[in-house]
N, C-alpha and C. Protein backbone atom coordinates (compact mmCIF):
# COMPACT_ATOMS: atom_id res chain seq x y z
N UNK A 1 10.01 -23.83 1.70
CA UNK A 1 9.21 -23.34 0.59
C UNK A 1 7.98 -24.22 0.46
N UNK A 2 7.06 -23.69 0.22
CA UNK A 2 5.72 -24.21 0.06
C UNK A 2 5.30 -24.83 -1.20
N UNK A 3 5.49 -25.75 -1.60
CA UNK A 3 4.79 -26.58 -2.80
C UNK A 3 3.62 -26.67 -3.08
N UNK A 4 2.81 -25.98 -4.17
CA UNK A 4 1.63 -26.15 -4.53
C UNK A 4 1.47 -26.92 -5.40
N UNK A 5 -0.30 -27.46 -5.18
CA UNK A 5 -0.49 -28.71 -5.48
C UNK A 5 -0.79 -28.53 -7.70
N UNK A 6 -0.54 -29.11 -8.26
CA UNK A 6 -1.16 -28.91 -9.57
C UNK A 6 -3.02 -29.11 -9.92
N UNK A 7 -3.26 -27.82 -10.11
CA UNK A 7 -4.67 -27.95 -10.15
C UNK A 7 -5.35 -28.59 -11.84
N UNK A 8 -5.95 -29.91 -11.87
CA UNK A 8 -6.50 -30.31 -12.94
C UNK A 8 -7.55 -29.17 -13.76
N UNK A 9 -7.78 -29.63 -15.45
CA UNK A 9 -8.83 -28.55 -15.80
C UNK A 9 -10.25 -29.54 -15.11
N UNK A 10 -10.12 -30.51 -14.73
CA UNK A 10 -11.52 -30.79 -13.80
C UNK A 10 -11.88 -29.93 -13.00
N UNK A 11 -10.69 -30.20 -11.99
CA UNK A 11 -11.05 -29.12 -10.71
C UNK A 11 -11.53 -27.76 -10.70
N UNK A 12 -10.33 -27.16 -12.35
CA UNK A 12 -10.44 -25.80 -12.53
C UNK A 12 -12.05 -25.63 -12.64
N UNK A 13 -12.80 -26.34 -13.56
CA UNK A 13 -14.00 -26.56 -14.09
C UNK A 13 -15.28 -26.65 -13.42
N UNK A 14 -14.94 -27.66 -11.94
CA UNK A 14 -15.85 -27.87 -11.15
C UNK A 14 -15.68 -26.18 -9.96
N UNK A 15 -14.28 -25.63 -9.73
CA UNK A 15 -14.50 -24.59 -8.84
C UNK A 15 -14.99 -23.38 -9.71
N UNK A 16 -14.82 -23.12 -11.15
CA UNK A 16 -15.75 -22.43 -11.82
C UNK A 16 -17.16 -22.64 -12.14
N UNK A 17 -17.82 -23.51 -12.27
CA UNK A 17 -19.45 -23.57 -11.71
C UNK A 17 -19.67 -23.67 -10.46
N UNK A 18 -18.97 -23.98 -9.30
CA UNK A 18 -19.32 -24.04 -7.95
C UNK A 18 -19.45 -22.04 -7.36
N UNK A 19 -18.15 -21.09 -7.87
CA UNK A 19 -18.39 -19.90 -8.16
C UNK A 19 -18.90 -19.12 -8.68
N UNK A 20 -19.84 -19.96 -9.50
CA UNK A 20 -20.76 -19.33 -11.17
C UNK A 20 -19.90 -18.39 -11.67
N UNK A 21 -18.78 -18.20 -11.93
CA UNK A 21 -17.54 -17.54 -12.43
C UNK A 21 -17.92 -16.33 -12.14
N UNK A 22 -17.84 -15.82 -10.82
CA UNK A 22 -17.62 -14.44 -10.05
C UNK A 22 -16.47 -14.32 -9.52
N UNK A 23 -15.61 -13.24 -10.09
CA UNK A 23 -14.50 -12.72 -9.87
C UNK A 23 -14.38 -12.60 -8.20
N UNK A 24 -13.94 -13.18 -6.91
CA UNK A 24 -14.13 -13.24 -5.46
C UNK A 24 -13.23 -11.72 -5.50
N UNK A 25 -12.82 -11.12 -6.38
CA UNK A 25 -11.54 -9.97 -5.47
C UNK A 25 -12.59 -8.41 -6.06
N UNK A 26 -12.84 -8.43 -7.06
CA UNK A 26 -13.96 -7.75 -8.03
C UNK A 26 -15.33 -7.87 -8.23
N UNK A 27 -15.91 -8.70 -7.76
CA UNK A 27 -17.32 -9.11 -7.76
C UNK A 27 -17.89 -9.33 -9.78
N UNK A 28 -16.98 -8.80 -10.61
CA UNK A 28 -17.37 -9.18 -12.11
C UNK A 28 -17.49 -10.30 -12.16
N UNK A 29 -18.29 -11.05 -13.09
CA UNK A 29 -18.28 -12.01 -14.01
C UNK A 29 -16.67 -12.14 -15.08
N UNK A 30 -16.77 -13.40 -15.07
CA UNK A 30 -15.19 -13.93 -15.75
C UNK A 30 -16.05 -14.21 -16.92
N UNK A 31 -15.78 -13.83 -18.35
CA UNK A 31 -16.84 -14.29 -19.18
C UNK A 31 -15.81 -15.20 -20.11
N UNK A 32 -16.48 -15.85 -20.64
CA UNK A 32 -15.66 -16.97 -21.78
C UNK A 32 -14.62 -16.64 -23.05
N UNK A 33 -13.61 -17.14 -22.15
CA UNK A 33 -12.51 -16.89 -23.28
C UNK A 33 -10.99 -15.96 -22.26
N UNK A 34 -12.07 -15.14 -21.21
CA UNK A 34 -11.16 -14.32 -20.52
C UNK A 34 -10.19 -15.34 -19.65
N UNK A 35 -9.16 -14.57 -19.41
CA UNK A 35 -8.28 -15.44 -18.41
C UNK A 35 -8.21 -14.75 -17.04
N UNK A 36 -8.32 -16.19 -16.16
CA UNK A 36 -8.87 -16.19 -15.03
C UNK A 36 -7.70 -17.41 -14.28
N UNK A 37 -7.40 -16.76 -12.97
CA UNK A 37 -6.37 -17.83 -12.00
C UNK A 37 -7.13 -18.06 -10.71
N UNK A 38 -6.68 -18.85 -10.67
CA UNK A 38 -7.10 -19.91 -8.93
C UNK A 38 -6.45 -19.16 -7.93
N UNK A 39 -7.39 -18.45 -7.56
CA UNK A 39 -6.88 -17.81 -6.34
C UNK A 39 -6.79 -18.45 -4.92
N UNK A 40 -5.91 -18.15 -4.09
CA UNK A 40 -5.93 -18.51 -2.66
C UNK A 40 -6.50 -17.75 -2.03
N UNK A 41 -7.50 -17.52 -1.28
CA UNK A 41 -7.93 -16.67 -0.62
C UNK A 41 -7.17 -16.38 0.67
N UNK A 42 -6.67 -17.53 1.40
CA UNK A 42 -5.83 -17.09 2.77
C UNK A 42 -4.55 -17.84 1.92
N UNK A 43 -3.23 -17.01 1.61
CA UNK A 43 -2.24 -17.58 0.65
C UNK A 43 -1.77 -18.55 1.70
N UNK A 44 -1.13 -19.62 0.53
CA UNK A 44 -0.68 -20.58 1.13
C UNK A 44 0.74 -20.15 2.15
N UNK A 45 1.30 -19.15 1.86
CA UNK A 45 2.54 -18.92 2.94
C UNK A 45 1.81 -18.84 4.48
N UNK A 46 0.81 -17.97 4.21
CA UNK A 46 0.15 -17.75 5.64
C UNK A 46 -0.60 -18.76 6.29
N UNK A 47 -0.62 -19.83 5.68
CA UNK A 47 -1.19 -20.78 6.54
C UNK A 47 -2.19 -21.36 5.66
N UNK A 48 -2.73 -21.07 4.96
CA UNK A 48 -4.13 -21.17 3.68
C UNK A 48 -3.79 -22.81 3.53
N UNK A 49 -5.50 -23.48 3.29
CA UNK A 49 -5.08 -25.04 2.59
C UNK A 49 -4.47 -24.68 0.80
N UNK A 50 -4.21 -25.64 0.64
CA UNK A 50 -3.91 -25.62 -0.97
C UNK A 50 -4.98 -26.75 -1.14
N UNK A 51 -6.10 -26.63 -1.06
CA UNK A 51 -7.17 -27.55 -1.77
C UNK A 51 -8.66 -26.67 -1.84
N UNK A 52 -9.46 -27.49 -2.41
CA UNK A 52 -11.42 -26.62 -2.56
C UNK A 52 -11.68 -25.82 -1.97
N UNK A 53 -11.08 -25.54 -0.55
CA UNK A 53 -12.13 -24.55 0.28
C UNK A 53 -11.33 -23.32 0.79
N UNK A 54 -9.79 -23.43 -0.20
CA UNK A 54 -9.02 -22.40 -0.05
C UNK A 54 -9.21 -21.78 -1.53
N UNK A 55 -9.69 -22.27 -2.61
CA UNK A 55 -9.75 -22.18 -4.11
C UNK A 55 -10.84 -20.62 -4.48
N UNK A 56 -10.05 -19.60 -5.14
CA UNK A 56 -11.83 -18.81 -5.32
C UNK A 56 -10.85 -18.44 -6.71
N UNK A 57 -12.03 -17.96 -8.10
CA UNK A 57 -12.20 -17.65 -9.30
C UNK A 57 -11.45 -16.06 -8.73
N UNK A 58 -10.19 -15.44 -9.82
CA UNK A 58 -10.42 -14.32 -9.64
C UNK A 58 -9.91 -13.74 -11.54
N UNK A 59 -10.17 -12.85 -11.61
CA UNK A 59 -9.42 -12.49 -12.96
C UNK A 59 -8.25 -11.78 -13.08
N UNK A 60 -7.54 -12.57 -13.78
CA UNK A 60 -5.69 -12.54 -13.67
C UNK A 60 -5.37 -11.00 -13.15
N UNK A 61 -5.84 -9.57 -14.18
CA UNK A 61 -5.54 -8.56 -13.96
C UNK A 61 -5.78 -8.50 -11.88
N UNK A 62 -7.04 -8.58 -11.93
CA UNK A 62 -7.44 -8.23 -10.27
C UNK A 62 -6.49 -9.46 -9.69
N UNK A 63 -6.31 -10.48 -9.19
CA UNK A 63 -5.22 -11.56 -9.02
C UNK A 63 -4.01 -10.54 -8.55
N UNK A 64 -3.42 -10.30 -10.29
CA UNK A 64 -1.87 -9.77 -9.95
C UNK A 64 -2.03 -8.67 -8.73
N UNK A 65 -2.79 -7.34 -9.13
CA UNK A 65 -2.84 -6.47 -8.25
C UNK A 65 -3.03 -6.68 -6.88
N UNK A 66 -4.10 -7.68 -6.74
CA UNK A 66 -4.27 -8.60 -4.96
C UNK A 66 -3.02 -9.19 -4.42
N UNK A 67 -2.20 -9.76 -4.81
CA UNK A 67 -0.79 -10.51 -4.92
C UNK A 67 -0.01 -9.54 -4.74
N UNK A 68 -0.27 -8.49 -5.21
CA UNK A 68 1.27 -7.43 -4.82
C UNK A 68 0.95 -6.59 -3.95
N UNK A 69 -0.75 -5.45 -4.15
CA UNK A 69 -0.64 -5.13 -2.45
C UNK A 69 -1.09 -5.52 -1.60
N UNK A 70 -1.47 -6.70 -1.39
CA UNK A 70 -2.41 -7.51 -0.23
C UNK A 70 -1.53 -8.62 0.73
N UNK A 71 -0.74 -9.63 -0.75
CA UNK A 71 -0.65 -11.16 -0.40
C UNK A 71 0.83 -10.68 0.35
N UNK A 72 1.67 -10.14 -0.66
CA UNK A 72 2.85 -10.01 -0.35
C UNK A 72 3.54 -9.05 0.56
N UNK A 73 2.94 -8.16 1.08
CA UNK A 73 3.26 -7.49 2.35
C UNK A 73 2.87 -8.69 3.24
N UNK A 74 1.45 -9.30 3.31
CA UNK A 74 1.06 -10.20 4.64
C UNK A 74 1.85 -11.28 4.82
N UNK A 75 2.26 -11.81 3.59
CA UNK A 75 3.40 -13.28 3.59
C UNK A 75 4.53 -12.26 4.26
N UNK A 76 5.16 -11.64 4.09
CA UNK A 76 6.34 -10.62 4.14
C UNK A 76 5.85 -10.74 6.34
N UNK A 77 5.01 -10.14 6.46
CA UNK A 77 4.56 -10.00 7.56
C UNK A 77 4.45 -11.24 8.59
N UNK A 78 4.13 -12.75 7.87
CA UNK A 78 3.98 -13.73 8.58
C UNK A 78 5.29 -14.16 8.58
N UNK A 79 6.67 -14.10 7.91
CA UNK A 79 7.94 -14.01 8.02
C UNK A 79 8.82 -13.75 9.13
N UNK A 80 8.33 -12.43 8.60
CA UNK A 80 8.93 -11.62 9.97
C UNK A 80 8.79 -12.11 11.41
N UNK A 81 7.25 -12.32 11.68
CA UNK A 81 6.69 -12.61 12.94
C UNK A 81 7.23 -14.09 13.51
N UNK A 82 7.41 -14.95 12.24
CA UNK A 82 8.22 -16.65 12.41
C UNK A 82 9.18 -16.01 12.58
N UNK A 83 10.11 -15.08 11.99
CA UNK A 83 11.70 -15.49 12.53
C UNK A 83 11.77 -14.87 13.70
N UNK A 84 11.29 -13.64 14.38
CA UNK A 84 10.87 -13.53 15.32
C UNK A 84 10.68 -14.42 16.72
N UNK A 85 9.97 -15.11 16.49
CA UNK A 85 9.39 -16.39 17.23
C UNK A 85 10.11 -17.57 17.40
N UNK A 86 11.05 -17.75 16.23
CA UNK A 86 12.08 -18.52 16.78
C UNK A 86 13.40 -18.00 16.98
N UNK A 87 13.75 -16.95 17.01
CA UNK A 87 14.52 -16.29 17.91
C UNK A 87 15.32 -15.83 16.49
N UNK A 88 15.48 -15.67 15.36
CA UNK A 88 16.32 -15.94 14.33
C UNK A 88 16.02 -14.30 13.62
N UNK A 89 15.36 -13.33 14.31
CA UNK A 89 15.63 -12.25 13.52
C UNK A 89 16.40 -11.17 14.34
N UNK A 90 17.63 -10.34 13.69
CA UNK A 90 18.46 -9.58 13.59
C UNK A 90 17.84 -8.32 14.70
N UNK A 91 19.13 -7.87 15.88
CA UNK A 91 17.99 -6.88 16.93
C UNK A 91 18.24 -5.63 15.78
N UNK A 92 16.95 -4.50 16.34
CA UNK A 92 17.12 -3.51 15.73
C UNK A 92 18.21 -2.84 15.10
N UNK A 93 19.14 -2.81 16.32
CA UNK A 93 20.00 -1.81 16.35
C UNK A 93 21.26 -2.10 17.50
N UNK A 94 22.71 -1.62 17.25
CA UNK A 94 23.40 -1.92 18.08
C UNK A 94 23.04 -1.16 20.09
N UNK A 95 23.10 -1.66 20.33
CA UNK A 95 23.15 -1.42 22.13
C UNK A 95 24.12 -0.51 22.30
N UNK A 96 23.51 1.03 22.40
CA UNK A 96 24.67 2.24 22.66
C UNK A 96 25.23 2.13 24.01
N UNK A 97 26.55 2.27 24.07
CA UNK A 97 27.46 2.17 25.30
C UNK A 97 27.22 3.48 25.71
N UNK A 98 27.43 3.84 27.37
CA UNK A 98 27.45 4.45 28.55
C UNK A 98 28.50 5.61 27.57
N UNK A 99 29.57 4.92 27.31
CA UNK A 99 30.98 5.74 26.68
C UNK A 99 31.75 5.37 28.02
N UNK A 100 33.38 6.19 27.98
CA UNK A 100 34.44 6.15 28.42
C UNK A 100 34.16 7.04 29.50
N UNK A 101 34.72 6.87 31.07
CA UNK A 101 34.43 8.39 31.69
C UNK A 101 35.52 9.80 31.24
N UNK A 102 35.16 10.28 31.07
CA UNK A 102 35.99 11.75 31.12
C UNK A 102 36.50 12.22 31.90
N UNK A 103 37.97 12.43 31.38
CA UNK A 103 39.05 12.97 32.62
C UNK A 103 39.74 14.14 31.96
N UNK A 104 40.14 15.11 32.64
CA UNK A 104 40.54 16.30 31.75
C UNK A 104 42.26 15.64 31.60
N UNK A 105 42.43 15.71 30.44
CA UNK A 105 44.38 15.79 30.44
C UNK A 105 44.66 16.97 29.95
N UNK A 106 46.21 16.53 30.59
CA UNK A 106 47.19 18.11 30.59
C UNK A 106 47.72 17.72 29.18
N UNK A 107 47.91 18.91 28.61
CA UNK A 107 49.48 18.94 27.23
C UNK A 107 50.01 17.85 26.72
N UNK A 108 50.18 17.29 26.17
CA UNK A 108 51.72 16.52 26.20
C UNK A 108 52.79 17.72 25.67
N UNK A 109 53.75 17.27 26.19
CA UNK A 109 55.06 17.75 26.09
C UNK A 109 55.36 18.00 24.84
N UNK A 110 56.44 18.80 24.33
CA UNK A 110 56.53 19.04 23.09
C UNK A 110 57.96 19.23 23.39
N UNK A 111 58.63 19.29 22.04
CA UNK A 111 60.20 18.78 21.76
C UNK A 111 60.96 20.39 21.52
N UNK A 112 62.15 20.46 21.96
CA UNK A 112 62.67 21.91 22.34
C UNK A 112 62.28 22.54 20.60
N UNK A 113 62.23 22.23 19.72
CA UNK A 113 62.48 22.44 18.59
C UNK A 113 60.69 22.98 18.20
N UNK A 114 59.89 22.30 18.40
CA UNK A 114 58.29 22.99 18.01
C UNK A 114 57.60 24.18 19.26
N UNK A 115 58.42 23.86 20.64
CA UNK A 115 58.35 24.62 21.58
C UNK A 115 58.44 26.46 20.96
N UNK A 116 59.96 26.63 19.94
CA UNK A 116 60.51 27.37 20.04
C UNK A 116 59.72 27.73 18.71
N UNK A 117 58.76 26.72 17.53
CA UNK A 117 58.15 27.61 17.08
C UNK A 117 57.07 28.04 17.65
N UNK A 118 56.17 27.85 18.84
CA UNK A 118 54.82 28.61 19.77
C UNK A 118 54.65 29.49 19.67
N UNK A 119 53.92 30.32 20.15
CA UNK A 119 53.95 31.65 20.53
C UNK A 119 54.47 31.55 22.42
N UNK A 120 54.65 32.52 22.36
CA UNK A 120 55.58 32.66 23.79
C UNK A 120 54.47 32.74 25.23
N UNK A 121 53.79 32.81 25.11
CA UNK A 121 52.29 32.56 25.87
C UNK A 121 52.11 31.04 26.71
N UNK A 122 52.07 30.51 24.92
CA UNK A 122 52.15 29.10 25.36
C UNK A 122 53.20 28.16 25.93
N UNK A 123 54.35 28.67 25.57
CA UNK A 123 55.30 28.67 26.60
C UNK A 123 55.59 28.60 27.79
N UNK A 124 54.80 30.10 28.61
CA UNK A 124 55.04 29.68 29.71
C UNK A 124 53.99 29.11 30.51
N UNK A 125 53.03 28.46 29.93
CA UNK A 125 51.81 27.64 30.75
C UNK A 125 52.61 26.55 30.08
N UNK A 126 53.68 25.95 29.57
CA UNK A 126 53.90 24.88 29.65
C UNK A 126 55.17 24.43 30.45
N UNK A 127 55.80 25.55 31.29
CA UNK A 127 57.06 25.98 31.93
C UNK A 127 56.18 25.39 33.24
N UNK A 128 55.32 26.37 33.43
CA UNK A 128 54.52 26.62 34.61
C UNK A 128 53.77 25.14 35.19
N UNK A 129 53.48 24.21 34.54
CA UNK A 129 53.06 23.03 34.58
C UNK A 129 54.17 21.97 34.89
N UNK A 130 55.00 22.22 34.61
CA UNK A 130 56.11 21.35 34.71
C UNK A 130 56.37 21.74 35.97
């Protein structure tokens, strides 16, 4: 699991005038008072620094929505591709067998007593086999 770093209100402060508080996911202005999160631009699962030059202004609403269909399929995606790579993900599907070869069998035998309920047909293809 990836530990992120705690961002000071300095930092917050200095990467909001370094952005002139432009929303990086929306292109809006963040205006005063609104709430606004530190975005990762390349998330930290995927490889992203957790410091200044991974840091961009976005506004929470646009944030969440970026985070659910953007961040989290691609983290989901860089997952996959690691367990993959180290040999640790599950094969598709079981490996279908050839099967058994096929051989025709005869009857089994039947006991004087269910013989005699048959029909008499079957009887004698089972006379006749013997």
């Amino acid at each position: 699991m990836i530990t992120r770093r705690r961002i000071s209100a300095r930092d917050r402060a200095s990467l909001f005038e370094r952005e002139k508080g432009v929303c990086h996911l929306c292109g809006g202005l963040v205006h005063a008072g609104e709430a606004w999160d530190v975005s990762h631009e390349i998330p930290l699962a995927c490889g992203g620094a957790d410091d200044e030059t991974n840091w961009k202004v976005a506004h929470r609403k646009c944030h969440k929505v970026h985070t659910a269909k953007v961040d989290a399929p691609m983290i989901a995606k860089v997952r996959r591709q690691h367990q993959t790579h180290i040999g640790a993900s599950t094969p598709a599907g079981l490996i279908q067998s050839r099967g058994f070869a096929k051989i025709e069998r005869k009857p089994k035998r039947l006991s004087v007593e269910k013989q005699m309920t048959l029909p008499t047909e079957f009887q004698r293809r089972m006379r006749e086999d013997a």
